[in-house]
N, C-alpha and C. Protein backbone atom coordinates (compact mmCIF):
# COMPACT_ATOMS: atom_id res chain seq x y z
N UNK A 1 0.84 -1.19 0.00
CA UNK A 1 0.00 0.00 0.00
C UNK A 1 0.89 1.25 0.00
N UNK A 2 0.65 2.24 -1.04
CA UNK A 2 1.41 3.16 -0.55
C UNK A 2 0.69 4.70 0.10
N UNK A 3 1.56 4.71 1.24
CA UNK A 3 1.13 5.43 2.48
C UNK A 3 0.93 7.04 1.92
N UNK A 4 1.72 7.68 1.17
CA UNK A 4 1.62 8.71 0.99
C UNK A 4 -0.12 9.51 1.02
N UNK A 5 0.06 10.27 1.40
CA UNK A 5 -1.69 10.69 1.64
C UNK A 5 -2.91 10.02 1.87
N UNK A 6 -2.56 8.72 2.33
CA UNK A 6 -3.61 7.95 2.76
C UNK A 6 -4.25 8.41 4.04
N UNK A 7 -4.98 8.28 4.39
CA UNK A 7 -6.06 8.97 5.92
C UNK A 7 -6.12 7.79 7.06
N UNK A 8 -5.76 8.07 7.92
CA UNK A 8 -5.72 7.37 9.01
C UNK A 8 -6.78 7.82 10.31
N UNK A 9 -7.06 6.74 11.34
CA UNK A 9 -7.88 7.48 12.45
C UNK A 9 -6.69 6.26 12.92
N UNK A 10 -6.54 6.85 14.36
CA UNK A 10 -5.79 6.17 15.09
C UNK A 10 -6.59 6.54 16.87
N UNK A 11 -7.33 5.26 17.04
CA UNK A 11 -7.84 5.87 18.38
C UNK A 11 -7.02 5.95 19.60
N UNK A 12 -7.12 6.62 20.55
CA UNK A 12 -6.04 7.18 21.54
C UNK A 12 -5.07 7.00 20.93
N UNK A 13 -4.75 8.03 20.18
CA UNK A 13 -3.19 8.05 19.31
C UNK A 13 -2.22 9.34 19.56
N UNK A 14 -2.73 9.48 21.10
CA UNK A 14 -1.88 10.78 21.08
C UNK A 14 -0.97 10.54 22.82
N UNK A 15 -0.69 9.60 22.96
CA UNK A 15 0.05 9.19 23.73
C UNK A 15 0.62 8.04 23.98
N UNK A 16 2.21 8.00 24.38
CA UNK A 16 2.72 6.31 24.49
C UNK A 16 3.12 5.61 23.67
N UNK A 17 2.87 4.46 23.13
CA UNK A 17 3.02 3.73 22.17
C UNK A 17 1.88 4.03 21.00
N UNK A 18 1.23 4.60 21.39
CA UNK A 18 0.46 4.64 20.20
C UNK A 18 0.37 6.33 19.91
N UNK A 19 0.88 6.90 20.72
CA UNK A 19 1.37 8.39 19.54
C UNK A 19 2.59 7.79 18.96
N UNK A 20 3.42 7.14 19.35
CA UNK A 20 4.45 7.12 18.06
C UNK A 20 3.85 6.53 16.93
N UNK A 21 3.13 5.48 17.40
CA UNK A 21 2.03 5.42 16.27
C UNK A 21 1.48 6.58 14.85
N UNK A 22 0.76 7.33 15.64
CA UNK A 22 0.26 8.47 14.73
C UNK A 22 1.52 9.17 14.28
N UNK A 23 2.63 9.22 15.14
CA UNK A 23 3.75 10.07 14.09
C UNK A 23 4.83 9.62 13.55
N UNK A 24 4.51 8.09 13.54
CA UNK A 24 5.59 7.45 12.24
C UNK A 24 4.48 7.51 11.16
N UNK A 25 2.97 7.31 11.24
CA UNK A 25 2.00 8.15 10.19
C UNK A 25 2.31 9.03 9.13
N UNK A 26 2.38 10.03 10.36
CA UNK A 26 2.54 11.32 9.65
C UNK A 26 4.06 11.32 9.15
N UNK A 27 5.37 10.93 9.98
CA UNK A 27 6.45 10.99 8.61
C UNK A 27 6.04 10.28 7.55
N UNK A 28 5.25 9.81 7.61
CA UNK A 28 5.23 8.31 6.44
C UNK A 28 4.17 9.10 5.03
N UNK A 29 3.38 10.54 5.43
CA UNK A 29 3.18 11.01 4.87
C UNK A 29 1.72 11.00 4.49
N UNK A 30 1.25 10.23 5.53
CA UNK A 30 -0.16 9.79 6.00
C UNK A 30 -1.01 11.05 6.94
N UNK A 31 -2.20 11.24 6.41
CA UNK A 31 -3.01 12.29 7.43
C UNK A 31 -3.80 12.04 8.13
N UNK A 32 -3.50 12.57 9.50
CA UNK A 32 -3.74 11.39 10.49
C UNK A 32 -4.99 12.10 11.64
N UNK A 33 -5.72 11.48 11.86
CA UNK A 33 -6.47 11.79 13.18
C UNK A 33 -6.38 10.81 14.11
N UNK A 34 -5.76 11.81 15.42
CA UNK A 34 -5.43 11.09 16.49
C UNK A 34 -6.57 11.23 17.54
N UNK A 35 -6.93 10.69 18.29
CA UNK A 35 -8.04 10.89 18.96
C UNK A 35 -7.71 10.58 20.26
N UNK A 36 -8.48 11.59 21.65
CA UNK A 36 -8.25 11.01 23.07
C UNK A 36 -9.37 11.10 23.80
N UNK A 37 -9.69 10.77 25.23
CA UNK A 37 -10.56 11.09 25.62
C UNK A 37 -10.77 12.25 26.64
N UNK A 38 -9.76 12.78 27.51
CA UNK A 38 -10.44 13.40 28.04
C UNK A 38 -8.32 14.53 28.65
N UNK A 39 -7.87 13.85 28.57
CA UNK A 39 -6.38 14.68 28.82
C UNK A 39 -5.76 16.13 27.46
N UNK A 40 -6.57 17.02 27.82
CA UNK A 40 -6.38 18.02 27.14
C UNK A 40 -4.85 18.94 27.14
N UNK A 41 -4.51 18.78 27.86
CA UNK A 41 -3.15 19.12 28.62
C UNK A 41 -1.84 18.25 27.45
N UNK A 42 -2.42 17.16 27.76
CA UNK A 42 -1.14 16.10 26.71
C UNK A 42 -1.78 16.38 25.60
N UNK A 43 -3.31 16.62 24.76
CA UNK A 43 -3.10 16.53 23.80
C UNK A 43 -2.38 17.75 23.23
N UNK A 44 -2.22 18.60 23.52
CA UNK A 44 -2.05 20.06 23.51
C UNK A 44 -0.43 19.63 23.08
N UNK A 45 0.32 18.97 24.11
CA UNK A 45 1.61 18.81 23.76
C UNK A 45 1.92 17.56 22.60
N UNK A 46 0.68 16.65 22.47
CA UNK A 46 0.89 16.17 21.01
C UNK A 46 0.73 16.89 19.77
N UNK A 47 -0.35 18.08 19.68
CA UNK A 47 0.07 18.77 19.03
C UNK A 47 1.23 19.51 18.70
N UNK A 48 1.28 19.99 19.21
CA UNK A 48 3.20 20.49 19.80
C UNK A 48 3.85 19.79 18.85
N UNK A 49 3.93 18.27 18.98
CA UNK A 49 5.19 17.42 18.09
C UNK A 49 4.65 17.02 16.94
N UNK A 50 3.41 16.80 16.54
CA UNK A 50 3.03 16.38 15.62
C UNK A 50 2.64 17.73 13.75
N UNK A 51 2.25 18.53 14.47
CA UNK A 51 2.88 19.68 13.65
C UNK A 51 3.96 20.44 13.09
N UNK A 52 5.03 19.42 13.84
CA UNK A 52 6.61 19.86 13.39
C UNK A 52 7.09 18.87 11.93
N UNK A 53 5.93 18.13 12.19
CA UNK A 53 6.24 16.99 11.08
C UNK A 53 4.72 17.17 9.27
N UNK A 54 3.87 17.21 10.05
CA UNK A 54 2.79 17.55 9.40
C UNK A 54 2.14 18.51 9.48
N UNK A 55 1.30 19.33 8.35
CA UNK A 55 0.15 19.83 8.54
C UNK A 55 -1.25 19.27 8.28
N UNK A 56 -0.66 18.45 7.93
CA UNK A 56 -2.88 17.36 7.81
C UNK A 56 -2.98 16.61 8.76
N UNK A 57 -3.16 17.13 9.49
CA UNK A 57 -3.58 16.23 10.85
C UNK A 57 -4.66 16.57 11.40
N UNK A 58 -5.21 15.65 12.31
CA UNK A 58 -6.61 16.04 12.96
C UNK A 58 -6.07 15.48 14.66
N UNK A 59 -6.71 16.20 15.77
CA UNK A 59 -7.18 15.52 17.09
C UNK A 59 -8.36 15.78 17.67
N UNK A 60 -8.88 14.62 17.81
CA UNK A 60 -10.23 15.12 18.30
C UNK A 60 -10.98 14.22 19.66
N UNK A 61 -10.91 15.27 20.54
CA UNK A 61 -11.64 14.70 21.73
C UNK A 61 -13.20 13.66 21.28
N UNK A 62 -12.78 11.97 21.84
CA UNK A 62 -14.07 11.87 21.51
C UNK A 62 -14.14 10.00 22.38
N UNK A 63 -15.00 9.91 23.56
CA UNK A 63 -15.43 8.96 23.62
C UNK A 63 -16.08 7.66 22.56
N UNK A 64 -14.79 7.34 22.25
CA UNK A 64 -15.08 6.30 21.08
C UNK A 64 -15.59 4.92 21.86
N UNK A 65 -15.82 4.55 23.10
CA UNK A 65 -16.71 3.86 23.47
C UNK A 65 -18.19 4.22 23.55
N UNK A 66 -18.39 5.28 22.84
CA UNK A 66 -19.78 5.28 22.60
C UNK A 66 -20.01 5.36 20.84
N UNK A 67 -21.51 4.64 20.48
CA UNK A 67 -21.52 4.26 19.02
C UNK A 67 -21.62 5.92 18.16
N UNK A 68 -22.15 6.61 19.04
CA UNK A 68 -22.80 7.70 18.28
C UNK A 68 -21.39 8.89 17.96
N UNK A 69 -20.39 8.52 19.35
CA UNK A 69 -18.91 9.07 19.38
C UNK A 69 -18.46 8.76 17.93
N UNK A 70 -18.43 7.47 17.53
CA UNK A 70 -17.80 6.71 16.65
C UNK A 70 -17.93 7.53 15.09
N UNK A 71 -19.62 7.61 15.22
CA UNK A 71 -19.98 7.96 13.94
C UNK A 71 -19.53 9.39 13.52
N UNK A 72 -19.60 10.06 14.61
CA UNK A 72 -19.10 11.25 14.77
C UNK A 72 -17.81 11.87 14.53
N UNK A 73 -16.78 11.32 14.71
CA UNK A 73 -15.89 10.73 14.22
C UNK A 73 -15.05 10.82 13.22
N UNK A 74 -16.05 9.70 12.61
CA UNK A 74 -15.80 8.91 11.21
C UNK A 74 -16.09 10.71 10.27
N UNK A 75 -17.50 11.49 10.69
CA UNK A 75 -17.51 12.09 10.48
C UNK A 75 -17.24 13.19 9.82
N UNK A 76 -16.27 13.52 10.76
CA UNK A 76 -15.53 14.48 11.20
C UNK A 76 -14.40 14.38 10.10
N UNK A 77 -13.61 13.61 10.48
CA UNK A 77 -12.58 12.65 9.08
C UNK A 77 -13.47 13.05 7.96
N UNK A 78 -14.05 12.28 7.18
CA UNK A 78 -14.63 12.73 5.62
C UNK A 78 -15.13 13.97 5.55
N UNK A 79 -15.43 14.89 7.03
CA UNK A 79 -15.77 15.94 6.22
C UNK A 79 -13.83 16.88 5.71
N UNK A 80 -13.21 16.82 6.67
CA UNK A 80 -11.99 17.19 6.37
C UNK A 80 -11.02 16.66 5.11
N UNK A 81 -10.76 15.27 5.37
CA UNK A 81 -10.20 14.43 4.69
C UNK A 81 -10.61 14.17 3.10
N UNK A 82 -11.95 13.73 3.23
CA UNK A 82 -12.48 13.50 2.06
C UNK A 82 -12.82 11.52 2.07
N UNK A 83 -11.81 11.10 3.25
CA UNK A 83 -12.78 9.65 3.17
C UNK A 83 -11.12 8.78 4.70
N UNK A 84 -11.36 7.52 4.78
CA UNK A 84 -10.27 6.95 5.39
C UNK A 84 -10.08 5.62 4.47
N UNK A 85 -8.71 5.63 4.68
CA UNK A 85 -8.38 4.32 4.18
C UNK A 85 -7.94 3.20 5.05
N UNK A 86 -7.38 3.73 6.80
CA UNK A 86 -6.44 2.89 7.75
C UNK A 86 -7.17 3.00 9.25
N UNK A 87 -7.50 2.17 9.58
CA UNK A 87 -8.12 2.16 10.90
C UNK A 87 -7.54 1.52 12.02
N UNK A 88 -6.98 2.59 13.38
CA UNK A 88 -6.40 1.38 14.33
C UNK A 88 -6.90 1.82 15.26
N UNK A 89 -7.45 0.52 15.50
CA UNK A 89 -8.39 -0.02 16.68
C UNK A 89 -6.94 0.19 17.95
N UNK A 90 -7.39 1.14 19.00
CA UNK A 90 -6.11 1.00 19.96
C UNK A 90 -6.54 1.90 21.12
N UNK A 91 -7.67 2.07 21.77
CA UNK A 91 -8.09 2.83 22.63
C UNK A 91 -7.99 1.56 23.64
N UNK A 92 -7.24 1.72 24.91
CA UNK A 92 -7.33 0.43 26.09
C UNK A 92 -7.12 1.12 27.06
N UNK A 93 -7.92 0.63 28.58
CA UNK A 93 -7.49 0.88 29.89
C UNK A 93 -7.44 -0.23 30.66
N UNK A 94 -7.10 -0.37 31.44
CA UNK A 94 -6.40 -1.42 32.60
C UNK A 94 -6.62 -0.97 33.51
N UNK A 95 -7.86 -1.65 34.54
CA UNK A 95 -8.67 -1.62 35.65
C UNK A 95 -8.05 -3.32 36.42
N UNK A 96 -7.54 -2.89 37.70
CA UNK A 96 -7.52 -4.34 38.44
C UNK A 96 -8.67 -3.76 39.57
N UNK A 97 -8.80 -5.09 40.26
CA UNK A 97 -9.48 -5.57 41.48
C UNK A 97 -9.33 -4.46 42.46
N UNK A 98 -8.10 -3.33 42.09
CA UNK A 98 -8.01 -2.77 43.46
C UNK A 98 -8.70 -1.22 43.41
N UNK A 99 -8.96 -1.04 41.68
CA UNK A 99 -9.85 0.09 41.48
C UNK A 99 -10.94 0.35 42.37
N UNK A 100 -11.71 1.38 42.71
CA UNK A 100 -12.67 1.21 43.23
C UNK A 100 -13.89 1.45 42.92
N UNK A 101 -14.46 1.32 41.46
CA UNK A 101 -15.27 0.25 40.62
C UNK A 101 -15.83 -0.56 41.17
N UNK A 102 -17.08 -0.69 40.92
CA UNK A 102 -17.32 -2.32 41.53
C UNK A 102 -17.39 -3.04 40.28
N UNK A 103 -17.36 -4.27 40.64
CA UNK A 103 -17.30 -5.20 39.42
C UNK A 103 -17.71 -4.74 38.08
N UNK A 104 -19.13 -4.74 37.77
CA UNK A 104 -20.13 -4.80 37.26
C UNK A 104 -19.86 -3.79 36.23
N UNK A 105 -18.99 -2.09 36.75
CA UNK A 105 -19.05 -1.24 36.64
C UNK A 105 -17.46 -1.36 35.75
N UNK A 106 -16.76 -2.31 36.73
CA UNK A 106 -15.42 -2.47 36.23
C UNK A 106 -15.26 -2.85 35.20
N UNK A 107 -15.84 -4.29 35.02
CA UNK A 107 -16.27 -5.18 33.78
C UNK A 107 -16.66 -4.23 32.46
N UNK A 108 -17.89 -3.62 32.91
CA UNK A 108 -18.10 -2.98 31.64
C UNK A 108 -17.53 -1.47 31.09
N UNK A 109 -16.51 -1.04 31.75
CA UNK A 109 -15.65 0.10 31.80
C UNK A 109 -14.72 -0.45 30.30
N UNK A 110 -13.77 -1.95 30.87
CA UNK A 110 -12.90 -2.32 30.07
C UNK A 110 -13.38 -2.77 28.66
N UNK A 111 -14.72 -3.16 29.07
CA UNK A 111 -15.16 -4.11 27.64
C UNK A 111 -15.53 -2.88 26.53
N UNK A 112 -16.02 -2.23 26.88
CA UNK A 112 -16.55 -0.83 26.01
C UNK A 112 -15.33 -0.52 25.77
N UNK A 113 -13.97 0.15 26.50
CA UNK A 113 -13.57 0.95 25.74
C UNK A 113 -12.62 -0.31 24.90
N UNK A 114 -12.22 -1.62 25.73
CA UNK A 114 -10.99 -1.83 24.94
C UNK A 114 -11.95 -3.12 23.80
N UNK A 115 -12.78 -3.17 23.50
CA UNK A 115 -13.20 -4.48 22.84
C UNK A 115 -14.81 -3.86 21.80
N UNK A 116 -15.50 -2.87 22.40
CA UNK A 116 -16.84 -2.69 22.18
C UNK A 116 -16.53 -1.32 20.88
N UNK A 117 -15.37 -0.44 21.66
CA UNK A 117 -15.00 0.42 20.61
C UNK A 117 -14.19 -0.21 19.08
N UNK A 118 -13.94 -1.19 19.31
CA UNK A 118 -13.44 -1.58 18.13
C UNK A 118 -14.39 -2.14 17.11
N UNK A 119 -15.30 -2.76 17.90
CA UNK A 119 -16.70 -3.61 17.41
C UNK A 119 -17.11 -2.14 16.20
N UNK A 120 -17.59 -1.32 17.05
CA UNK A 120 -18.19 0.03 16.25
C UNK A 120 -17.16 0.51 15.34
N UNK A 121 -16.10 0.70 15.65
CA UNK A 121 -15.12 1.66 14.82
C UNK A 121 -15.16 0.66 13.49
N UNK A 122 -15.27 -0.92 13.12
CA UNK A 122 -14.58 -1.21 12.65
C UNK A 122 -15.82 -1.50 11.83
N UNK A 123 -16.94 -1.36 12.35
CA UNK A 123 -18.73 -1.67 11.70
C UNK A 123 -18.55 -0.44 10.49
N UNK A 124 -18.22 0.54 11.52
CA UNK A 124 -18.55 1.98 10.64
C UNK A 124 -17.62 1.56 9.49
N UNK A 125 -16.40 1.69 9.65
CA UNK A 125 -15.54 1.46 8.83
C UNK A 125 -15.91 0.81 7.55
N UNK A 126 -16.13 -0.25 7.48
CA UNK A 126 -17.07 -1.73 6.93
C UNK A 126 -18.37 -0.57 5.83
N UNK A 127 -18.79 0.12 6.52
CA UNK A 127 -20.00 0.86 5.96
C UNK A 127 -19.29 1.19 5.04
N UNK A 128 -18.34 2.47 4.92
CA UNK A 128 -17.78 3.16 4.41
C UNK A 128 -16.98 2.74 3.05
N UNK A 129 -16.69 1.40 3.08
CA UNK A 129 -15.90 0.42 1.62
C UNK A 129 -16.11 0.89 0.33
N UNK A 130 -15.20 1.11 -0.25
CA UNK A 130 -15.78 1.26 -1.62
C UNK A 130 -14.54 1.10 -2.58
N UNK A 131 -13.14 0.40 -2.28
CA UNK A 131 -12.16 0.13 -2.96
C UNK A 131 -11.39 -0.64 -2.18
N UNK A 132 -10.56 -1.51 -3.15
CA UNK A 132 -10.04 -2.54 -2.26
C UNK A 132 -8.32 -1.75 -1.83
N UNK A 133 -7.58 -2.81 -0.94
CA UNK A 133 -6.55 -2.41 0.01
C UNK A 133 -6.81 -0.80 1.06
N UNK A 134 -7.58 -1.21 1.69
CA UNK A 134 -8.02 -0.88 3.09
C UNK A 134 -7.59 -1.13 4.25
N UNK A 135 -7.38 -0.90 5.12
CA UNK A 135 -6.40 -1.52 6.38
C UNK A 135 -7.22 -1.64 7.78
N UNK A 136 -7.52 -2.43 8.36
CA UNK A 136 -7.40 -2.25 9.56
C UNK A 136 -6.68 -2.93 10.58
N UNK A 137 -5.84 -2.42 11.87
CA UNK A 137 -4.82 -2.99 12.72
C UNK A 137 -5.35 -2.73 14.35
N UNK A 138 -5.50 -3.45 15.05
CA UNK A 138 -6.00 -3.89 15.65
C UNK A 138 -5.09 -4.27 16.88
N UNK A 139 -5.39 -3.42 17.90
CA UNK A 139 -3.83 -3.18 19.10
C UNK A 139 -4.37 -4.31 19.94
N UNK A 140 -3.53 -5.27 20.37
CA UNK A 140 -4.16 -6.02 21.34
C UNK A 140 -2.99 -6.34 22.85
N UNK A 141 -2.69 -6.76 23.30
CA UNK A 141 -1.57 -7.10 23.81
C UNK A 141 -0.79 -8.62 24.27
N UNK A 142 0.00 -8.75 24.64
CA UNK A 142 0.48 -10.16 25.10
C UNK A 142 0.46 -10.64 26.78
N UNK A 143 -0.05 -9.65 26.81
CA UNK A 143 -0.96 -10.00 28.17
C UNK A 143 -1.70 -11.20 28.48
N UNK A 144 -2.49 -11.52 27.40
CA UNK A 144 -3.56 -12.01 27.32
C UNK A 144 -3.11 -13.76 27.04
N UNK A 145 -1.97 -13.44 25.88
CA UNK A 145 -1.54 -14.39 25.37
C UNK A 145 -0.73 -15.26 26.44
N UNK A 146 0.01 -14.65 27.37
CA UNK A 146 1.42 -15.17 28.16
C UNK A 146 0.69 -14.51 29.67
N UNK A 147 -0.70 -14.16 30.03
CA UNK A 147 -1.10 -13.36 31.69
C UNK A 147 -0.18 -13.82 33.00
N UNK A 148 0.17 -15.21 32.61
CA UNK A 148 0.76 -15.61 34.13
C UNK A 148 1.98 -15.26 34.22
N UNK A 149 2.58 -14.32 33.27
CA UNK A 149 4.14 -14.25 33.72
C UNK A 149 4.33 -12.79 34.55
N UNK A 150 2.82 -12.09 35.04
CA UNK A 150 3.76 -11.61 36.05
C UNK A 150 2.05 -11.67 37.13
N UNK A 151 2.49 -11.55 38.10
CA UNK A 151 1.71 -11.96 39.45
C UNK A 151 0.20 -11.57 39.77
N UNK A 152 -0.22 -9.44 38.36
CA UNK A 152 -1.16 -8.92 38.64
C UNK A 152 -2.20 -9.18 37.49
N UNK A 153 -2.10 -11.10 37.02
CA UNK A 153 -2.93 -11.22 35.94
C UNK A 153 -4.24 -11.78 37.04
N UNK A 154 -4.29 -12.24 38.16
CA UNK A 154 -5.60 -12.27 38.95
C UNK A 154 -6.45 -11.16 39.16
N UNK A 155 -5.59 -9.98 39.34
CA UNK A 155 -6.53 -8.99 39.52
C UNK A 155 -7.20 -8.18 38.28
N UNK A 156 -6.77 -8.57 37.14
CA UNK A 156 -7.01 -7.53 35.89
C UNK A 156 -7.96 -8.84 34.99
N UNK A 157 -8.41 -9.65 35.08
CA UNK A 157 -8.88 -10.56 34.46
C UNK A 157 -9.94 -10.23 33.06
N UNK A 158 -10.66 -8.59 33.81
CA UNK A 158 -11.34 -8.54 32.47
C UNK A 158 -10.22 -7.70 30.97
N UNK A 159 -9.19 -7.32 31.75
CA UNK A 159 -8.32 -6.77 30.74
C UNK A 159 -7.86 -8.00 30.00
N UNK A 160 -7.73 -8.43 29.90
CA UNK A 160 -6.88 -10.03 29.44
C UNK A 160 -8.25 -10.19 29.37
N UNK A 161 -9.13 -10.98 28.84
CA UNK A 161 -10.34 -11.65 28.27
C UNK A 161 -11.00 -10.11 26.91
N UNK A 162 -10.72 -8.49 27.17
CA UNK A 162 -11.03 -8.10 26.42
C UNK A 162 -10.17 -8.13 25.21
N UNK A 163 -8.79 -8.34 25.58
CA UNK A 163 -7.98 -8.52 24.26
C UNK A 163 -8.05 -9.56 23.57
N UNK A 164 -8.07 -10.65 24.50
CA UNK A 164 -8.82 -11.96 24.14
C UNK A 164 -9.93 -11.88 22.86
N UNK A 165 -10.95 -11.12 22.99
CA UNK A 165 -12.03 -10.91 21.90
C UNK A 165 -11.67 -9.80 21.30
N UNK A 166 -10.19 -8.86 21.40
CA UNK A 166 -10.51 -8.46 20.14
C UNK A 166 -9.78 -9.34 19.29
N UNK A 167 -9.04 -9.83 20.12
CA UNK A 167 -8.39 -11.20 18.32
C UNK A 167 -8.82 -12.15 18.02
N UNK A 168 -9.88 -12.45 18.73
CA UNK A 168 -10.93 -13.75 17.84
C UNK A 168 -11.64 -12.39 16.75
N UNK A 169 -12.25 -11.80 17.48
CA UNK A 169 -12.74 -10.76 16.62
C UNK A 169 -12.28 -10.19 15.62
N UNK A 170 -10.74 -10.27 15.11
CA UNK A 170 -9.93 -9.83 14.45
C UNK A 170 -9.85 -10.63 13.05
N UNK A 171 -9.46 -12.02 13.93
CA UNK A 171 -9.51 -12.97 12.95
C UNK A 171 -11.13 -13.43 11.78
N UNK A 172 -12.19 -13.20 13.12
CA UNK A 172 -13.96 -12.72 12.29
C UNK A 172 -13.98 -12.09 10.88
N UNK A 173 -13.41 -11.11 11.41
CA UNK A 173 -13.67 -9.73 10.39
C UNK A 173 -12.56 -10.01 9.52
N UNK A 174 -11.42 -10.74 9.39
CA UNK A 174 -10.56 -10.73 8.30
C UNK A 174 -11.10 -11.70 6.93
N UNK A 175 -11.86 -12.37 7.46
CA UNK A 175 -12.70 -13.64 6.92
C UNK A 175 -13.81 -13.10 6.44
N UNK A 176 -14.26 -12.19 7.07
CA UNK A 176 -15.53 -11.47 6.65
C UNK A 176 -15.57 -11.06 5.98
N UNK A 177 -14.59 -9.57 5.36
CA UNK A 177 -14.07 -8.86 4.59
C UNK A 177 -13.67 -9.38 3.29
N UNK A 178 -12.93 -11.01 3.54
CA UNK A 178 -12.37 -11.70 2.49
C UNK A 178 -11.21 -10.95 2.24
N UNK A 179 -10.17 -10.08 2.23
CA UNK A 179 -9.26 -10.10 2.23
C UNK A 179 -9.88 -8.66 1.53
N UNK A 180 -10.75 -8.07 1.26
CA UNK A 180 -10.84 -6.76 0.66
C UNK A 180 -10.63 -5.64 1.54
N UNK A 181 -10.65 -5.75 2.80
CA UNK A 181 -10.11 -4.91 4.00
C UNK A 181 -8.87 -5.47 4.54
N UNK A 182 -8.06 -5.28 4.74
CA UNK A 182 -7.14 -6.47 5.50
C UNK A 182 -7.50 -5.69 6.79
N UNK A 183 -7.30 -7.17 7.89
CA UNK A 183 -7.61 -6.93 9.01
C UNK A 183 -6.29 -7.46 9.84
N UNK A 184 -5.57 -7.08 10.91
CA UNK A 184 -4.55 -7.76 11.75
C UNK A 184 -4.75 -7.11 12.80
N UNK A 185 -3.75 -7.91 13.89
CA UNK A 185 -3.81 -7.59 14.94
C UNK A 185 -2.20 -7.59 15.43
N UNK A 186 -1.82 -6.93 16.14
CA UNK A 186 -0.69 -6.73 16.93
C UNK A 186 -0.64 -6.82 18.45
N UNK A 187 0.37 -7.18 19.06
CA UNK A 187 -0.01 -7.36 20.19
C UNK A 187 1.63 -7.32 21.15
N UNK A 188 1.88 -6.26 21.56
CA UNK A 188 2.45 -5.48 22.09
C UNK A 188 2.94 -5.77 23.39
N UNK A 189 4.26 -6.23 23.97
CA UNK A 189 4.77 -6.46 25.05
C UNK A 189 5.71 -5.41 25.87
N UNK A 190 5.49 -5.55 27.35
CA UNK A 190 6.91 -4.70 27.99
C UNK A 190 6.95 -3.19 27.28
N UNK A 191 5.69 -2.68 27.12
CA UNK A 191 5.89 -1.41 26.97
C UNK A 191 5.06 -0.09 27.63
N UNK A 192 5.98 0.38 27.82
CA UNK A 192 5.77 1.90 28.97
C UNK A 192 4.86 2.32 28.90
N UNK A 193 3.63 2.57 29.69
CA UNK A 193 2.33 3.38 29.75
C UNK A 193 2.63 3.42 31.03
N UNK A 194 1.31 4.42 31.70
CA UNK A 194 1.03 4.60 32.90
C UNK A 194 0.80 3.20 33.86
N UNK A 195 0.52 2.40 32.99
CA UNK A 195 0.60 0.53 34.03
C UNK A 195 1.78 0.26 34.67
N UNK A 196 2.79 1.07 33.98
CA UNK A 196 4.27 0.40 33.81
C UNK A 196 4.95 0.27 35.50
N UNK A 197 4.63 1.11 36.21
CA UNK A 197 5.19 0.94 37.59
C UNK A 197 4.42 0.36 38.56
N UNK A 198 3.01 -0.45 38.15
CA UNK A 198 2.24 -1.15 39.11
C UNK A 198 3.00 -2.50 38.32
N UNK A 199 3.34 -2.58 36.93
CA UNK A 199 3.44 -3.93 36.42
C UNK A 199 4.74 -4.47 37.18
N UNK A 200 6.19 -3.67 37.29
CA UNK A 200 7.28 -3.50 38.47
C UNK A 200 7.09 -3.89 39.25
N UNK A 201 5.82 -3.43 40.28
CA UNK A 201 5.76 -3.51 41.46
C UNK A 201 5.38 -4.34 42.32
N UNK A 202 4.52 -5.35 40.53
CA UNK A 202 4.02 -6.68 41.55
C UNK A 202 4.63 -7.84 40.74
N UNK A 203 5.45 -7.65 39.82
CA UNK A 203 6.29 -8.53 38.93
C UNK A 203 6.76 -9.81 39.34
């Protein structure tokens, strides 16, 4: 595929591993909307770096665990852009046992944003088809795959079962598509977010 001016949405793409995300994008010459939910402060300073490299870029505050967020969105993109070609599914949070959530509340915190937003992002997406080599990538982690190698996979259980479904889900939709979207998944180890000094601490 070649990247040059292709349109990207990259959800929570403006911090961590997944802003470098959005700005190997944008060197790559890709116009990118990065999206967060609610840290205005950092996005402010992703702007900051991401305009030193590009000017077609988008960020846009937007609860993409909700469907109507999604569409909104998608939106937003074609009205600027003119359409998307690359979709990465990558909005996740990590809730253990010691949050103070109750279950119920906990459970469905993780499933919406890290499993339910992808469901929608990737429906809409699906709507939108209309030429082949399309992309979608799909953040998952190795958490899920390898949980027992460090001590705080008892307490995070619905985090590990939502990544869990997004790569059965991954593998769904690649089959679905027939190969006219490509669909993958990645899945990401030992890397620095805000988890990173509880993952240390109970290692």
């Amino acid at each position: 595929m070649e990247l040059k001016n292709k349109v990207a949405i990259v959800t929570w793409g403006t911090k961590w591993i997944w802003e470098a995300i959005s700005i190997e994008f944008a060197k790559a010459g890709i116009k990118v909307c990065s999206t967060y939910v609610s840290d205005d402060k950092n996005a402010k300073r992703f702007e900051d770096e991401i305009k030193k490299i590009s000017s077609d870029y988008m960020i846009m505050k937007s609860d993409i665990s909700n469907i109507d967020d999604i569409g909104k969105l998608f939106e937003d993109v074609i009205d600027k852009f003119g359409w998307v070609d690359i979709l990465v599914n990558n909005a996740g949070i990590f809730l253990t046992k010691d949050d103070i959530l109750k279950t119920d509340k906990r459970c469905k915190k993780v499933f919406e944003t890290n499993f339910f937003s992808c469901v929608y992002a990737t429906e809409k997406f699906g709507e939108l088809f209309k030429w082949d080599l399309w992309k979608i990538i799909n953040i998952s982690s190795m958490a899920w795959i390898n949980p027992f190698s460090y001590t705080w996979w008892i307490r995070a259980p619905e985090y590990n079962c939502s990544k869990a479904s997004m790569d059965l889900y991954t593998k769904i939709m690649a089959k679905t598509f027939n190969w006219k979207i490509l669909v993958n998944w990645i899945a990401p180890w030992s890397t620095e977010t805000s988890i990173w000094p509880l993952l240390q601490k109970t290692s």
